[in-house]
N, C-alpha and C. Protein backbone atom coordinates (compact mmCIF):
# COMPACT_ATOMS: atom_id res chain seq x y z
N UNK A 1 271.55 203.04 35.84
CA UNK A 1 271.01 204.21 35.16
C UNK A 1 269.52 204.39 35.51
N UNK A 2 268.97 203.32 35.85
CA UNK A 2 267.39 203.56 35.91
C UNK A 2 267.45 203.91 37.61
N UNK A 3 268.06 203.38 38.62
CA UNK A 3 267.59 203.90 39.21
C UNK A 3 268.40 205.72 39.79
N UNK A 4 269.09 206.02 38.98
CA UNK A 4 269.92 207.42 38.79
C UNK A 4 268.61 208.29 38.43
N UNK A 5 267.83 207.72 37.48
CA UNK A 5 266.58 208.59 36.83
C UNK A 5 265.67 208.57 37.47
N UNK A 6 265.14 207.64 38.23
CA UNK A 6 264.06 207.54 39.50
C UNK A 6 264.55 208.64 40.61
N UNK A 7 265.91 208.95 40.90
CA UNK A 7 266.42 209.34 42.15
C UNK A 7 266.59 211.32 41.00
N UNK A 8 266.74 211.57 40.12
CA UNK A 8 266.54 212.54 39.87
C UNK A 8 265.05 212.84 39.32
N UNK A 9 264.41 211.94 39.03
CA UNK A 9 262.87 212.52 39.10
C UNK A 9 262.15 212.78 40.26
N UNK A 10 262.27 212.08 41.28
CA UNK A 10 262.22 212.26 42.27
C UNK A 10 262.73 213.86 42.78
N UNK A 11 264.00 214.26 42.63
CA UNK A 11 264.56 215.56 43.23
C UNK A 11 263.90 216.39 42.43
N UNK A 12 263.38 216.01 40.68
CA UNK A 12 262.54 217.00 40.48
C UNK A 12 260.99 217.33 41.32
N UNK A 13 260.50 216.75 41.15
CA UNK A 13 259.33 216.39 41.89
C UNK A 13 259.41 217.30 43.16
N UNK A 14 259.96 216.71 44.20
CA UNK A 14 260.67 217.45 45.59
C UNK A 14 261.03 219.04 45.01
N UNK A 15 261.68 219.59 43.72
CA UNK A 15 261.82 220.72 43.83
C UNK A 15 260.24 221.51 43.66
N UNK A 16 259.55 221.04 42.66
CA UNK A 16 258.38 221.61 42.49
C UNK A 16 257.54 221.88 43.14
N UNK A 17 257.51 220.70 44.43
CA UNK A 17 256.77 221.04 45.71
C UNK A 17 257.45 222.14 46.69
N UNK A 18 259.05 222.15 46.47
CA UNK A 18 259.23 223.50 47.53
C UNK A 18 258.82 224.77 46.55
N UNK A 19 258.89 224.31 45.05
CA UNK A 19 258.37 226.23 44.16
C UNK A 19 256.99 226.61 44.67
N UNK A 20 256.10 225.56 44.88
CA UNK A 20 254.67 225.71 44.44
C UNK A 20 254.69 226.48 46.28
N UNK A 21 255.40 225.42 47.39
CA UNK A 21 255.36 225.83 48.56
C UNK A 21 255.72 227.82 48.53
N UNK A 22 256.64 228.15 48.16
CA UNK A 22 257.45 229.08 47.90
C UNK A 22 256.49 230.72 47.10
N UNK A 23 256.22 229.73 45.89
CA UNK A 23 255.22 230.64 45.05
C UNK A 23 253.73 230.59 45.73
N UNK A 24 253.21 229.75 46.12
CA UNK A 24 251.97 229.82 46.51
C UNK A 24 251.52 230.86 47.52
N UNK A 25 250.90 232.24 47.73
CA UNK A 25 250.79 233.51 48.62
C UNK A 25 251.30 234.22 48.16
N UNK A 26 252.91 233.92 48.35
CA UNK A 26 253.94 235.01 48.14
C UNK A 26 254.08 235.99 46.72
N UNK A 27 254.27 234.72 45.61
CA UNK A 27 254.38 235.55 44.22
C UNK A 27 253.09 235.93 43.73
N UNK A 28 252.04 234.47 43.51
CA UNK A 28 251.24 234.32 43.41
C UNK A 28 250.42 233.19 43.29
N UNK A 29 249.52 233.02 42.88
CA UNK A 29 248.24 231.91 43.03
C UNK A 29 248.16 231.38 42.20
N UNK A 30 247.45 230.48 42.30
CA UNK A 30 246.49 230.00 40.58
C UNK A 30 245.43 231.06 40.73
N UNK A 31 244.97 231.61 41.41
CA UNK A 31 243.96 232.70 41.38
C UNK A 31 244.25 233.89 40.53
N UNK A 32 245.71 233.99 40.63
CA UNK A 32 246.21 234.89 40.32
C UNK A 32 246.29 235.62 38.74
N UNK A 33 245.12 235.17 37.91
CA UNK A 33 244.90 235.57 36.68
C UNK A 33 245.52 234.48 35.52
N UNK A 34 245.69 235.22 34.52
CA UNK A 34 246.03 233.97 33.36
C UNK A 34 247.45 233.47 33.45
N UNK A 35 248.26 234.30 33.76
CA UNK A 35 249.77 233.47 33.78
C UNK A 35 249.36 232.40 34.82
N UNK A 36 249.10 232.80 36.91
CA UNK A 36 249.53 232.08 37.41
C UNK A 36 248.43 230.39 37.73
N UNK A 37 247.22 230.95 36.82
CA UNK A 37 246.42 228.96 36.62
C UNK A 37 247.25 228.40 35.11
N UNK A 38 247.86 229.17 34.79
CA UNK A 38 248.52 228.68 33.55
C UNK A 38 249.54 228.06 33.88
N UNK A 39 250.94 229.08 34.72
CA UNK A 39 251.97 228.29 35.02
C UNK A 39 251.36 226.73 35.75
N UNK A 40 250.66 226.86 36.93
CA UNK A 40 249.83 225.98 38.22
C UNK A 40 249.28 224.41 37.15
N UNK A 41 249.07 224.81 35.35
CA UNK A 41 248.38 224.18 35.09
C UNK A 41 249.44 223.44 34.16
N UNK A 42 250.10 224.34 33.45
CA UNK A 42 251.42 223.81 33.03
C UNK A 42 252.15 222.34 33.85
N UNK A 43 253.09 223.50 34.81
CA UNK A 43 253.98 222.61 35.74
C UNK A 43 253.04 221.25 36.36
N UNK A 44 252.18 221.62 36.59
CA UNK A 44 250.86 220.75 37.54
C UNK A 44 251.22 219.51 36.40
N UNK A 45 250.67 219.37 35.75
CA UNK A 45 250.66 218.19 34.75
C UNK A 45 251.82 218.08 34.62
N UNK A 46 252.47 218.29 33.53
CA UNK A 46 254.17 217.83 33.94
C UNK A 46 254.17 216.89 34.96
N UNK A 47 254.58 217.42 36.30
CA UNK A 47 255.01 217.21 37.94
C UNK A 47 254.33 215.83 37.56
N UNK A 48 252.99 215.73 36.98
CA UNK A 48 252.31 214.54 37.26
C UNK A 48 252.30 213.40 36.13
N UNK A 49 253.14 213.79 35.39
CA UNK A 49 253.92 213.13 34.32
C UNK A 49 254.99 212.39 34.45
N UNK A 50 255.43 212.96 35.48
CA UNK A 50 256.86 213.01 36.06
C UNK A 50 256.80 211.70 36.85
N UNK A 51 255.78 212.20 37.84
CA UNK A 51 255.61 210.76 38.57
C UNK A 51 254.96 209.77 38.36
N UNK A 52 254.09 209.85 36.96
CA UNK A 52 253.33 208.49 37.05
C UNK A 52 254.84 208.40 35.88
N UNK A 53 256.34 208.55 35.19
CA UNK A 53 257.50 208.27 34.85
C UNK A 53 257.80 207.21 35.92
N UNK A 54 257.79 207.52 37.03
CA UNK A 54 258.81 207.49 37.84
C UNK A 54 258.15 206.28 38.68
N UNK A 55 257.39 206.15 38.88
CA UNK A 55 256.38 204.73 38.64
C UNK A 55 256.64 203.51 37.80
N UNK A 56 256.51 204.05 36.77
CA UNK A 56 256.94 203.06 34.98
C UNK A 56 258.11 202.68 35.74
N UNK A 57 259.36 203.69 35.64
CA UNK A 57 261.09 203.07 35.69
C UNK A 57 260.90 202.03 37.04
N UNK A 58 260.38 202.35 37.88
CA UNK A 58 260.25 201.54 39.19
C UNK A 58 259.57 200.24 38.53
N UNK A 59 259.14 200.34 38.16
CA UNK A 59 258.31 198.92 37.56
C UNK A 59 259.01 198.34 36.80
N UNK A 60 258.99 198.82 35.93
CA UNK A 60 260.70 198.29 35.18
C UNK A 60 261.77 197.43 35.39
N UNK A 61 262.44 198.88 37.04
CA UNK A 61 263.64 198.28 37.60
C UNK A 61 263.34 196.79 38.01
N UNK A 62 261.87 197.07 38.79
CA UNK A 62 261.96 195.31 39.53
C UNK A 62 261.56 194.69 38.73
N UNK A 63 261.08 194.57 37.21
CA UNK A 63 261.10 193.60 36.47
C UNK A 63 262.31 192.84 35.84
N UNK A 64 263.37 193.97 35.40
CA UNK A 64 264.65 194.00 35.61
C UNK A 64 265.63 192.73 36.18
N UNK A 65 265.21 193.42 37.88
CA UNK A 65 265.84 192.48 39.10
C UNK A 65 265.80 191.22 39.12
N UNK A 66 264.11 190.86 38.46
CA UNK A 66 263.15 189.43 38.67
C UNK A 66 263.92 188.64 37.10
N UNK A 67 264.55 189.14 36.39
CA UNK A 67 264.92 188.32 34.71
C UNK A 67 263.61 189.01 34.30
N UNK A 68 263.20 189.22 34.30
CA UNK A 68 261.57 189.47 33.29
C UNK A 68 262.66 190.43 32.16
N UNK A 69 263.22 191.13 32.26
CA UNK A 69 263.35 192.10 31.19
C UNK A 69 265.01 190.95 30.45
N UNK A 70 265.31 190.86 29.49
CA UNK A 70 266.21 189.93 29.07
C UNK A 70 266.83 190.81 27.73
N UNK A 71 267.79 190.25 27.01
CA UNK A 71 268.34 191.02 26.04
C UNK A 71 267.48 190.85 24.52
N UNK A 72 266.45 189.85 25.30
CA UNK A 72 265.32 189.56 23.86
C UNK A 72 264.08 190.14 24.13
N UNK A 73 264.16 190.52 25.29
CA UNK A 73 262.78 190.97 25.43
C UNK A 73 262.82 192.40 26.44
N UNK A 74 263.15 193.15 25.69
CA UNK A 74 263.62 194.76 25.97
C UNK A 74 262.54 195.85 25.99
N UNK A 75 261.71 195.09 25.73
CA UNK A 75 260.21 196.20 25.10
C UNK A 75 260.07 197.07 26.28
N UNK A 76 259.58 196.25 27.84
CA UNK A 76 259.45 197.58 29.04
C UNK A 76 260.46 198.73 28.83
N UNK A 77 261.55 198.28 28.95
CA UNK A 77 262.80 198.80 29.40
C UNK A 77 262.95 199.53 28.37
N UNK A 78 262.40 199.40 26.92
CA UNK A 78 262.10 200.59 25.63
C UNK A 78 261.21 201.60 25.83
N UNK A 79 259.91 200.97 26.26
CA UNK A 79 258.99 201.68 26.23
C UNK A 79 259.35 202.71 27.78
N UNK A 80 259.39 202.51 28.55
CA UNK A 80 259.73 203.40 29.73
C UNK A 80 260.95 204.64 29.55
N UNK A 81 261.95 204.48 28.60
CA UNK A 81 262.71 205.13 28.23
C UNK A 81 262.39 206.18 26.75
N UNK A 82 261.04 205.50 26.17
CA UNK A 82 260.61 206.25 24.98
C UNK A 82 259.41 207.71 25.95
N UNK A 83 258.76 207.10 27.08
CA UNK A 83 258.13 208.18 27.73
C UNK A 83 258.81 208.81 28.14
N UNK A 84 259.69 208.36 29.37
CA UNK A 84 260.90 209.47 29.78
C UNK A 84 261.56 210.74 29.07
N UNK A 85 261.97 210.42 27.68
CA UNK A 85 262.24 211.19 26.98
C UNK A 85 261.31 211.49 26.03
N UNK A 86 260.02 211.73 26.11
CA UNK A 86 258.72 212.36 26.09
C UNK A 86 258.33 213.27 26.52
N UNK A 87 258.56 213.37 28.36
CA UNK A 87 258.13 213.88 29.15
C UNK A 87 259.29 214.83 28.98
N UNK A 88 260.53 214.23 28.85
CA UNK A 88 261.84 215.47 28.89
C UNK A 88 261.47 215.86 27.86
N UNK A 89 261.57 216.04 26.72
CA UNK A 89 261.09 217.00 25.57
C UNK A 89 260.17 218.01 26.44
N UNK A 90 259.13 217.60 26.39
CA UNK A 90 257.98 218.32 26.65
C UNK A 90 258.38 219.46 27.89
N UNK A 91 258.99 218.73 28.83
CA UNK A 91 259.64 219.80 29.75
C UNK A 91 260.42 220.91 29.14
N UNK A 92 261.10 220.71 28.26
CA UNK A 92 261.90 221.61 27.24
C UNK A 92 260.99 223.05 26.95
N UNK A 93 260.03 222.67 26.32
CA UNK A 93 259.05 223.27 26.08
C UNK A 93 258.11 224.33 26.85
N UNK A 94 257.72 223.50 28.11
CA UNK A 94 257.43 224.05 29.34
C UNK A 94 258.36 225.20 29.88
N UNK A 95 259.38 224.26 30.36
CA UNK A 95 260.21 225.51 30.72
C UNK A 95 260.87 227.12 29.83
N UNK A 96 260.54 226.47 28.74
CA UNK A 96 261.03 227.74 27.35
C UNK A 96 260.20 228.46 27.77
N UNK A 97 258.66 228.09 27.86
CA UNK A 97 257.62 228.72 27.85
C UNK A 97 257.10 229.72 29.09
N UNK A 98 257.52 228.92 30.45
CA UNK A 98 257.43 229.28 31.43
C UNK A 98 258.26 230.48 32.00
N UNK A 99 259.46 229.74 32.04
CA UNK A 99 260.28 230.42 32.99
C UNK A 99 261.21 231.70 32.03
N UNK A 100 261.49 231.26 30.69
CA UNK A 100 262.04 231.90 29.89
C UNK A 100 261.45 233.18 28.87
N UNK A 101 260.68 232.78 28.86
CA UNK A 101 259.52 233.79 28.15
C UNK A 101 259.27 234.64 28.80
């Protein structure tokens, strides 16, 4: 499971760089007034939420691999899963805000 969530944070990540590739000129900018440094500032953080996530689970996993993480001593392997679904909330939010609005 952890590394299922590394390998889809990751594809998120990878998608955001082809939007920003995609949106950047074409739709618009961060120049582009208050929505587009807003969306730029939004997603921007997120994206970078995402990966310092995706970091944690990696750290994790190989603590994992090594015995470090045990059925008594679960705390990483808590705490990495209490941000994860932090960051997913918050994406919830984002995207309500963003794309739906």
């Amino acid at each position: 499971a952890l590394l299922l969530t590394i390998f889809l944070g990751a594809i998120f990540i990878c998608g955001q760089a082809y939007e920003y590739g995609v949106l950047n000129g074409e739709a618009f900018t961060i120049r582009s007034g208050i929505f587009g440094s807003t969306f730029f500032m939004l997603t921007g953080f997120h994206g970078l939420h995402v990966l310092m996530g995706i970091i944690f689970l990696n750290v994790v996993y190989g603590a994992v691999m090594r015995g470090r993480v045990t059925h008594e001593q679960q705390f990483p392997l808590k705490a990495a899963s209490w941000y994860w679904h932090f960051v997913d909330a918050i994406w919830i939010g984002v995207f309500t805000i963003v794309y739906l609005l």
